[in-house]
N, C-alpha and C. Protein backbone atom coordinates (compact mmCIF):
# COMPACT_ATOMS: atom_id res chain seq x y z
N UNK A 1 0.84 -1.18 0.00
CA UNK A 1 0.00 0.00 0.00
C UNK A 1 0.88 1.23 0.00
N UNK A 2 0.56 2.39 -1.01
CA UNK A 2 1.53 3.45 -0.85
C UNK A 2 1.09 4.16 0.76
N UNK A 3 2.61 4.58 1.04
CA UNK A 3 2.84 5.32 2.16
C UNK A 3 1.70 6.46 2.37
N UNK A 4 1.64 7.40 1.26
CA UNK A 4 1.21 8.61 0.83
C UNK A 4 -0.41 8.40 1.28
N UNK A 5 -1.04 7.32 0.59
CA UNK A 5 -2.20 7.33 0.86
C UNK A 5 -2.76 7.23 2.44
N UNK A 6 -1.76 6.34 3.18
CA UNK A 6 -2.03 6.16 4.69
C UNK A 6 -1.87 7.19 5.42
N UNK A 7 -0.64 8.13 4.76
CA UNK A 7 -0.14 9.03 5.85
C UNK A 7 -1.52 10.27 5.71
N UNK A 8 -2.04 10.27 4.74
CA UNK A 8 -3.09 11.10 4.22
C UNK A 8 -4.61 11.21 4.73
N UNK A 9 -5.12 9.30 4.99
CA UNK A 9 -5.70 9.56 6.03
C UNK A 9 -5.85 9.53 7.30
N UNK A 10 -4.55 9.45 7.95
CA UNK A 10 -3.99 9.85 9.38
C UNK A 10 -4.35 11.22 9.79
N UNK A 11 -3.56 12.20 8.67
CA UNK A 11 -3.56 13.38 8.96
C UNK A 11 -4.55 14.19 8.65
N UNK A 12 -5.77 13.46 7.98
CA UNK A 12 -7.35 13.94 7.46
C UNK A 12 -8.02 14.32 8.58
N UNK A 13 -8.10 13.91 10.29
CA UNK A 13 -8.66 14.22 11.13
C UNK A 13 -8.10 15.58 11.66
N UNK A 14 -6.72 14.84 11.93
CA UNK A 14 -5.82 16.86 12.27
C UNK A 14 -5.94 17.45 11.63
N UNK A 15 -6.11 17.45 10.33
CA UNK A 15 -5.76 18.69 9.55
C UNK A 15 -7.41 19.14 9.37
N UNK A 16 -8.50 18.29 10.06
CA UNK A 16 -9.92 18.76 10.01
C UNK A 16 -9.64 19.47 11.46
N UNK A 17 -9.29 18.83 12.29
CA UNK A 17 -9.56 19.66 14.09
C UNK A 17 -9.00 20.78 13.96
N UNK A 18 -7.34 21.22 13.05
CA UNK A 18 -6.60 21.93 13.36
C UNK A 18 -7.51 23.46 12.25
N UNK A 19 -7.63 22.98 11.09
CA UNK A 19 -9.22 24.46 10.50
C UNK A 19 -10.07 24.49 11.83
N UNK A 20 -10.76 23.84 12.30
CA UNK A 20 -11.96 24.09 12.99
C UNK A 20 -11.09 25.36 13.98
N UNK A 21 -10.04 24.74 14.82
CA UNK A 21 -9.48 25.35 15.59
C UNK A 21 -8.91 26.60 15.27
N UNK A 22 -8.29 26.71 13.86
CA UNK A 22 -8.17 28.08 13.04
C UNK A 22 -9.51 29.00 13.22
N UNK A 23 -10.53 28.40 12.91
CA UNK A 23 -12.14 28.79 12.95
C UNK A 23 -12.29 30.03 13.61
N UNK A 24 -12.10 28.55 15.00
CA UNK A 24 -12.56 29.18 16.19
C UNK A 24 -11.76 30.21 17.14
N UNK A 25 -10.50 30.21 16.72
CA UNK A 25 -9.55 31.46 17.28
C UNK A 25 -10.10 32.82 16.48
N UNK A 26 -10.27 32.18 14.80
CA UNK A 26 -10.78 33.89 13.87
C UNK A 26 -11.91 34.37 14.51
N UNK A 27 -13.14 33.22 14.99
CA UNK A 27 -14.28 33.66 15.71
C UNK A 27 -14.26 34.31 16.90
N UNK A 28 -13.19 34.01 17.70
CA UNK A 28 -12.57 34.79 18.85
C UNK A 28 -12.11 35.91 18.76
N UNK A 29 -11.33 36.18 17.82
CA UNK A 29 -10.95 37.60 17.42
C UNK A 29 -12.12 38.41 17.47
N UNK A 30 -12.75 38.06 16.56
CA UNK A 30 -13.74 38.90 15.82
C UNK A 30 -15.14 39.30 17.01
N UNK A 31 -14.90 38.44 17.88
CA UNK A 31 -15.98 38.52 19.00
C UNK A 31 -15.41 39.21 20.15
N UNK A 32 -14.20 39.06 20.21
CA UNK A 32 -13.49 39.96 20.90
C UNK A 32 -13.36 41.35 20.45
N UNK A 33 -13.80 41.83 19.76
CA UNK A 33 -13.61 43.11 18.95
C UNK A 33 -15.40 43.57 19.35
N UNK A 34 -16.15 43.00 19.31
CA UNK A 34 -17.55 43.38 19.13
C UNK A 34 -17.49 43.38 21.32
N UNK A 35 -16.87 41.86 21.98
CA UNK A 35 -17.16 42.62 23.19
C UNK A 35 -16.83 43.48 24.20
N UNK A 36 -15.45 43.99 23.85
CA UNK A 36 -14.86 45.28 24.25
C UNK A 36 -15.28 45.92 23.68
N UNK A 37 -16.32 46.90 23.31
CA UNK A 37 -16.77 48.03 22.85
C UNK A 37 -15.92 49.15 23.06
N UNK A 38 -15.91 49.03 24.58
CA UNK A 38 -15.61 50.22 25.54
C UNK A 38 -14.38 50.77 25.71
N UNK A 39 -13.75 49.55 24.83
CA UNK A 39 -11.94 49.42 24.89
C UNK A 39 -11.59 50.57 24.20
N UNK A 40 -10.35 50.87 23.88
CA UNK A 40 -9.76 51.62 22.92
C UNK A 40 -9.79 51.07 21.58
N UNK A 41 -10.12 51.55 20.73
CA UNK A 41 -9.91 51.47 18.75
C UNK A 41 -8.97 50.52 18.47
N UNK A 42 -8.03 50.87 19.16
CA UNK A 42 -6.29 50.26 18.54
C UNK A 42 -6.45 49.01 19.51
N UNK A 43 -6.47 48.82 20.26
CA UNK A 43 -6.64 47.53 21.15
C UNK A 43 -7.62 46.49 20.87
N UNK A 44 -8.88 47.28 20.33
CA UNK A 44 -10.04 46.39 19.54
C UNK A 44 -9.24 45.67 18.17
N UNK A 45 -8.50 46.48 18.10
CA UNK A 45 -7.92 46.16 16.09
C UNK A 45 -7.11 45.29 16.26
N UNK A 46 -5.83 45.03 17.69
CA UNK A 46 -5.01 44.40 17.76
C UNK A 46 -5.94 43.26 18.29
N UNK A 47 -6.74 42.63 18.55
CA UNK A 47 -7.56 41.61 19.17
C UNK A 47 -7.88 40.80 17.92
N UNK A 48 -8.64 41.37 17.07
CA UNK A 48 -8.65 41.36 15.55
C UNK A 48 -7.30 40.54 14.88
N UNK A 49 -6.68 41.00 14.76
CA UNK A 49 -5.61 41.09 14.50
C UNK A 49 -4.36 40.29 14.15
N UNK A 50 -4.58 40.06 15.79
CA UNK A 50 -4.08 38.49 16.32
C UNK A 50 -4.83 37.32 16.45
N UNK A 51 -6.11 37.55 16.41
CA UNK A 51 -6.95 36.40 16.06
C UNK A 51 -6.52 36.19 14.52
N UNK A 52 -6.72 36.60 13.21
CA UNK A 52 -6.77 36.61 12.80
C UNK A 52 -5.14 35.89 12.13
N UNK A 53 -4.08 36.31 12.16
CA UNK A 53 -3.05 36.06 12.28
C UNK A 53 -2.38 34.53 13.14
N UNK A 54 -3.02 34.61 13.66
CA UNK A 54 -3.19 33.17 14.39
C UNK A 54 -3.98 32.18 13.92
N UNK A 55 -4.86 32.60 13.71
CA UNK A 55 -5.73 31.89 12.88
C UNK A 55 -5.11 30.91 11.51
N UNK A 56 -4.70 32.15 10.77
CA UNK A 56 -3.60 31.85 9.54
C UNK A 56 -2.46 31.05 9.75
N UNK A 57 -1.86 31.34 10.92
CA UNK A 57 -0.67 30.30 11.54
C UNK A 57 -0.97 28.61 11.21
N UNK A 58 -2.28 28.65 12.30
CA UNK A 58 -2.93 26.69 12.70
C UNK A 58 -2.89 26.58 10.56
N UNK A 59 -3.54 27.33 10.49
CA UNK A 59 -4.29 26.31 9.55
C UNK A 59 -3.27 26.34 7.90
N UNK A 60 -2.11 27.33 7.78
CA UNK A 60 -0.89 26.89 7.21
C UNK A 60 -0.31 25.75 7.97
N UNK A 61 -0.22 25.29 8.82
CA UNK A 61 0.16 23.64 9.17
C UNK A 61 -0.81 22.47 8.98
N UNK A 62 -1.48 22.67 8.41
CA UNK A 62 -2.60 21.89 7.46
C UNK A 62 -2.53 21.33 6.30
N UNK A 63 -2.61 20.13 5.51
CA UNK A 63 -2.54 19.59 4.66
C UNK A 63 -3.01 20.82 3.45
N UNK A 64 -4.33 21.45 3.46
CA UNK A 64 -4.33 22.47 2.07
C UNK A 64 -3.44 23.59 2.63
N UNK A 65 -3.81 24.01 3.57
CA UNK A 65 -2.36 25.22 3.85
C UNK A 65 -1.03 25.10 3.80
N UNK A 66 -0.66 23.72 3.67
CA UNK A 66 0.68 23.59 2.65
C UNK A 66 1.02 23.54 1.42
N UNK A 67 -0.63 23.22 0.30
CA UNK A 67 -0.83 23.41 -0.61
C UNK A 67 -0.77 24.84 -1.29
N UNK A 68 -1.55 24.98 -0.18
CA UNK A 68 -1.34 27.13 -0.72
C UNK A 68 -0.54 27.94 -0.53
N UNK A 69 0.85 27.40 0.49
CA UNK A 69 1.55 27.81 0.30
C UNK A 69 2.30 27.12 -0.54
N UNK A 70 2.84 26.04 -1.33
CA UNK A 70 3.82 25.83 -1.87
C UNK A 70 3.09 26.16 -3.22
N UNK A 71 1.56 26.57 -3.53
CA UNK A 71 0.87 27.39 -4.96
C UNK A 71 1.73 28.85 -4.82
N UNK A 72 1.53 29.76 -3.64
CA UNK A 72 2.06 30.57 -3.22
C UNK A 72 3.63 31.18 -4.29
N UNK A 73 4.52 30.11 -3.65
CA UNK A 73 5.70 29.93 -3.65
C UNK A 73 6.11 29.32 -5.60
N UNK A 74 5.09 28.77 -5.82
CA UNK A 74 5.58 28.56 -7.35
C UNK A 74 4.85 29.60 -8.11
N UNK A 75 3.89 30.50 -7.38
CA UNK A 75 3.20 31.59 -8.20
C UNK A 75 4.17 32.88 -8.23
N UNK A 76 5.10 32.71 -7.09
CA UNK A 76 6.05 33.93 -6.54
C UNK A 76 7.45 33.60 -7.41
N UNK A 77 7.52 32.25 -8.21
CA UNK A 77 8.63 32.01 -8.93
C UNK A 77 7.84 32.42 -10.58
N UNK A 78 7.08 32.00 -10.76
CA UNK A 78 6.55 32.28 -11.92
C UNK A 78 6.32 33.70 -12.60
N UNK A 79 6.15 34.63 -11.39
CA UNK A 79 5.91 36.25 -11.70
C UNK A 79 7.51 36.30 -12.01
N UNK A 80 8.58 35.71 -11.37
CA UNK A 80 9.75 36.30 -11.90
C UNK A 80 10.07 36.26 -13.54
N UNK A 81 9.77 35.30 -14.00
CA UNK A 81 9.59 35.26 -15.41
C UNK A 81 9.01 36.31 -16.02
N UNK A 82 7.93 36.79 -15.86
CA UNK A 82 7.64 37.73 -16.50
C UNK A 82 8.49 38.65 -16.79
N UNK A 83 8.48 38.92 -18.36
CA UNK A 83 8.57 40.09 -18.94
C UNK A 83 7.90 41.23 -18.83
N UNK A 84 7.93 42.55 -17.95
CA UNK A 84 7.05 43.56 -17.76
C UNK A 84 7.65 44.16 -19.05
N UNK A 85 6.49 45.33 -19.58
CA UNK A 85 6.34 46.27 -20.53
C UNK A 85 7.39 47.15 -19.95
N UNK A 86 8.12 48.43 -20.72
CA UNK A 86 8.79 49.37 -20.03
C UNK A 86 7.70 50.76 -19.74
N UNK A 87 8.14 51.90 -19.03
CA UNK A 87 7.07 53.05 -19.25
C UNK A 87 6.50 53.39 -20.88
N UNK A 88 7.39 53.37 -21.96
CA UNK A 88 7.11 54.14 -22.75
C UNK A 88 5.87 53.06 -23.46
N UNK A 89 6.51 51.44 -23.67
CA UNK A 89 5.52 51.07 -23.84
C UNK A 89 3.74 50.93 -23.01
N UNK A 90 3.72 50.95 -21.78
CA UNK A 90 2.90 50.78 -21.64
C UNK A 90 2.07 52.63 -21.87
N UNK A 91 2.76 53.39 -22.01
CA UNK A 91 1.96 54.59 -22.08
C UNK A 91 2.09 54.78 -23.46
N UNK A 92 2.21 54.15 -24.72
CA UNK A 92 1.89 54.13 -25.67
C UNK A 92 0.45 53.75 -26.02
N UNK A 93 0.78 52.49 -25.26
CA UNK A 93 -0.64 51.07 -25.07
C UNK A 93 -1.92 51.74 -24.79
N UNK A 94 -1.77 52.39 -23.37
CA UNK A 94 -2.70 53.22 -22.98
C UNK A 94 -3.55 54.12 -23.82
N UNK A 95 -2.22 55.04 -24.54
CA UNK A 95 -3.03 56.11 -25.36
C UNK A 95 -3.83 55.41 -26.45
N UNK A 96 -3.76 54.30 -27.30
CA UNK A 96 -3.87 53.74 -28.29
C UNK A 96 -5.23 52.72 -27.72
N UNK A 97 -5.24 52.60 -26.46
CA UNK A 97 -6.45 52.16 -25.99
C UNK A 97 -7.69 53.38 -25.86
N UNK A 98 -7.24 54.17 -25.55
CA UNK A 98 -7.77 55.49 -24.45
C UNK A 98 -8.40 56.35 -26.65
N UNK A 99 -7.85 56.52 -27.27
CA UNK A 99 -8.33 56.18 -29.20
C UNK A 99 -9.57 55.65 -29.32
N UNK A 100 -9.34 54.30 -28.82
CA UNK A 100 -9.94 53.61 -29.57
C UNK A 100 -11.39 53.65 -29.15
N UNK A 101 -11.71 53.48 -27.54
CA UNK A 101 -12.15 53.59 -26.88
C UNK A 101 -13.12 55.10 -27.15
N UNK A 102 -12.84 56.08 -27.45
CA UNK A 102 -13.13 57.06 -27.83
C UNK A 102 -13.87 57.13 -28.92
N UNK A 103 -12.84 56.63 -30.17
CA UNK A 103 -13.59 56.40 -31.30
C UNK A 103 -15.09 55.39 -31.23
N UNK A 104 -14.77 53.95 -30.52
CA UNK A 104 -16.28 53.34 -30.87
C UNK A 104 -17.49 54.11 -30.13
N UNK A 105 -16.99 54.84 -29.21
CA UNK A 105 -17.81 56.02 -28.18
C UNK A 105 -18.99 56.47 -29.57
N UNK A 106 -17.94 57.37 -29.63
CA UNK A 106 -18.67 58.39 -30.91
C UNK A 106 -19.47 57.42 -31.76
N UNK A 107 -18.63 55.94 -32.34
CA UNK A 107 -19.72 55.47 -33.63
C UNK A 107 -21.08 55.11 -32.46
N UNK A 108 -20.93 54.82 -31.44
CA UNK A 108 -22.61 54.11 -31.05
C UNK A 108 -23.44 55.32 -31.17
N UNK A 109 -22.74 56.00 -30.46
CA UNK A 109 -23.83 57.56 -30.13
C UNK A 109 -24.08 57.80 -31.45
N UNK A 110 -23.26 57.73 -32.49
CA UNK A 110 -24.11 57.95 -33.94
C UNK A 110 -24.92 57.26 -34.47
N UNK A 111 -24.47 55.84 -34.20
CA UNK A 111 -25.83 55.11 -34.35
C UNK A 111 -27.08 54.96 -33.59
N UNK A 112 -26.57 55.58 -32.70
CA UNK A 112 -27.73 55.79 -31.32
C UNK A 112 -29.10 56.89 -31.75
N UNK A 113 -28.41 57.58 -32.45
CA UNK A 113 -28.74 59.09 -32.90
C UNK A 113 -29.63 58.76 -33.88
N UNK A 114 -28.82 57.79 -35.05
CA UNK A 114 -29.64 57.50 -36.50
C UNK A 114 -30.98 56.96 -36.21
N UNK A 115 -30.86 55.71 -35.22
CA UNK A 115 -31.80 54.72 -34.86
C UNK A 115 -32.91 55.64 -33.99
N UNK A 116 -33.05 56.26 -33.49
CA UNK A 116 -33.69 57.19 -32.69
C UNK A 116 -34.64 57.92 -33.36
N UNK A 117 -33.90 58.70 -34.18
CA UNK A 117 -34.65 59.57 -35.30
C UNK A 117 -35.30 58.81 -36.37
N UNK A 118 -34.73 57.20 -36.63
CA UNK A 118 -36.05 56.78 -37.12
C UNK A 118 -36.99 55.60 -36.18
N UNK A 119 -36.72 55.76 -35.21
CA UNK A 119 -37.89 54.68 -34.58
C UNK A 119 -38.85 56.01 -33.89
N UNK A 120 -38.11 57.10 -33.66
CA UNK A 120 -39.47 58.20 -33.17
C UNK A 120 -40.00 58.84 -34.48
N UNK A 121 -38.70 59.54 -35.35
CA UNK A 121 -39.55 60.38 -36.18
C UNK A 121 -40.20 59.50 -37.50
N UNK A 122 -39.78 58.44 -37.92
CA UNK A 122 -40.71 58.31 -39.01
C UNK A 122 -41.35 56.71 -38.20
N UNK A 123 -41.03 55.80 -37.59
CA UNK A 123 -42.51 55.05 -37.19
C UNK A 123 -43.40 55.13 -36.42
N UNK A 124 -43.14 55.72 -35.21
CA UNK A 124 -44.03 56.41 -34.31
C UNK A 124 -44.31 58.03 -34.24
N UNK A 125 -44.03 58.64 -35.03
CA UNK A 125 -44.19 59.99 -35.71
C UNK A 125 -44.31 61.12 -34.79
N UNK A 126 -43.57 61.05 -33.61
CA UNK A 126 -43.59 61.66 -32.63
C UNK A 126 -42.25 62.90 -33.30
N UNK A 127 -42.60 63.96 -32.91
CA UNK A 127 -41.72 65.15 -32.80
C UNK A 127 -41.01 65.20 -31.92
């Protein structure tokens, strides 16, 4: 029997308790923020905060939160590849969009215009 499959559903229960437990710390935060009212702003936010942050901790030690991070991590290698445009090109691009954009402007409104003047003035004969 492969390893992979056993070790997988071993760790199917933890890696279910350890979200719930992510859950329920974000739910803590967030309830902690609503029951200090009375607190200070910044102290409400840091409650927040760290729930929240904690939260993110548990549940990156999780079977999909190792997934999303190592998506993460090959999405953060993949942007390096990219070829970005330089300024001049992309403010070429722009203007040549920012044209065009302009131009089909004008053709609808002209056809907007044509179609108008004949669905009021000559079939429904309204002035």
């Amino acid at each position: 029997m492969n390893t992979k499959a056993e070790q997988s559903k071993g760790s199917q229960g933890s890696d279910i308790a350890k979200l719930v437990l992510a859950l329920l710390v974000l739910a803590a935060g967030i309830f902690s923020y609503s029951w200090y009212s009375t607190a200070a702003g910044s102290l409400r936010l840091a409650m927040v905060l760290v729930g929240v942050v904690a939260s993110i901790a548990i549940a990156a030690f999780t079977g999909p939160g190792r997934r999303v991070r190592s998506f993460l991590l090959e999405s953060q290698f993949e942007l390096r590849k990219v070829v970005w445009p330089t300024r001049d090109e992309t403010i070429k691009t722009t203007g040549i969009i920012i044209a065009v954009v302009v131009v089909l402007s004008l053709l609808l409104g002209l056809i907007d215009l044509i179609l108008r003047s004949v669905v009021f003035g000559w079939l429904l004969k309204i002035s």
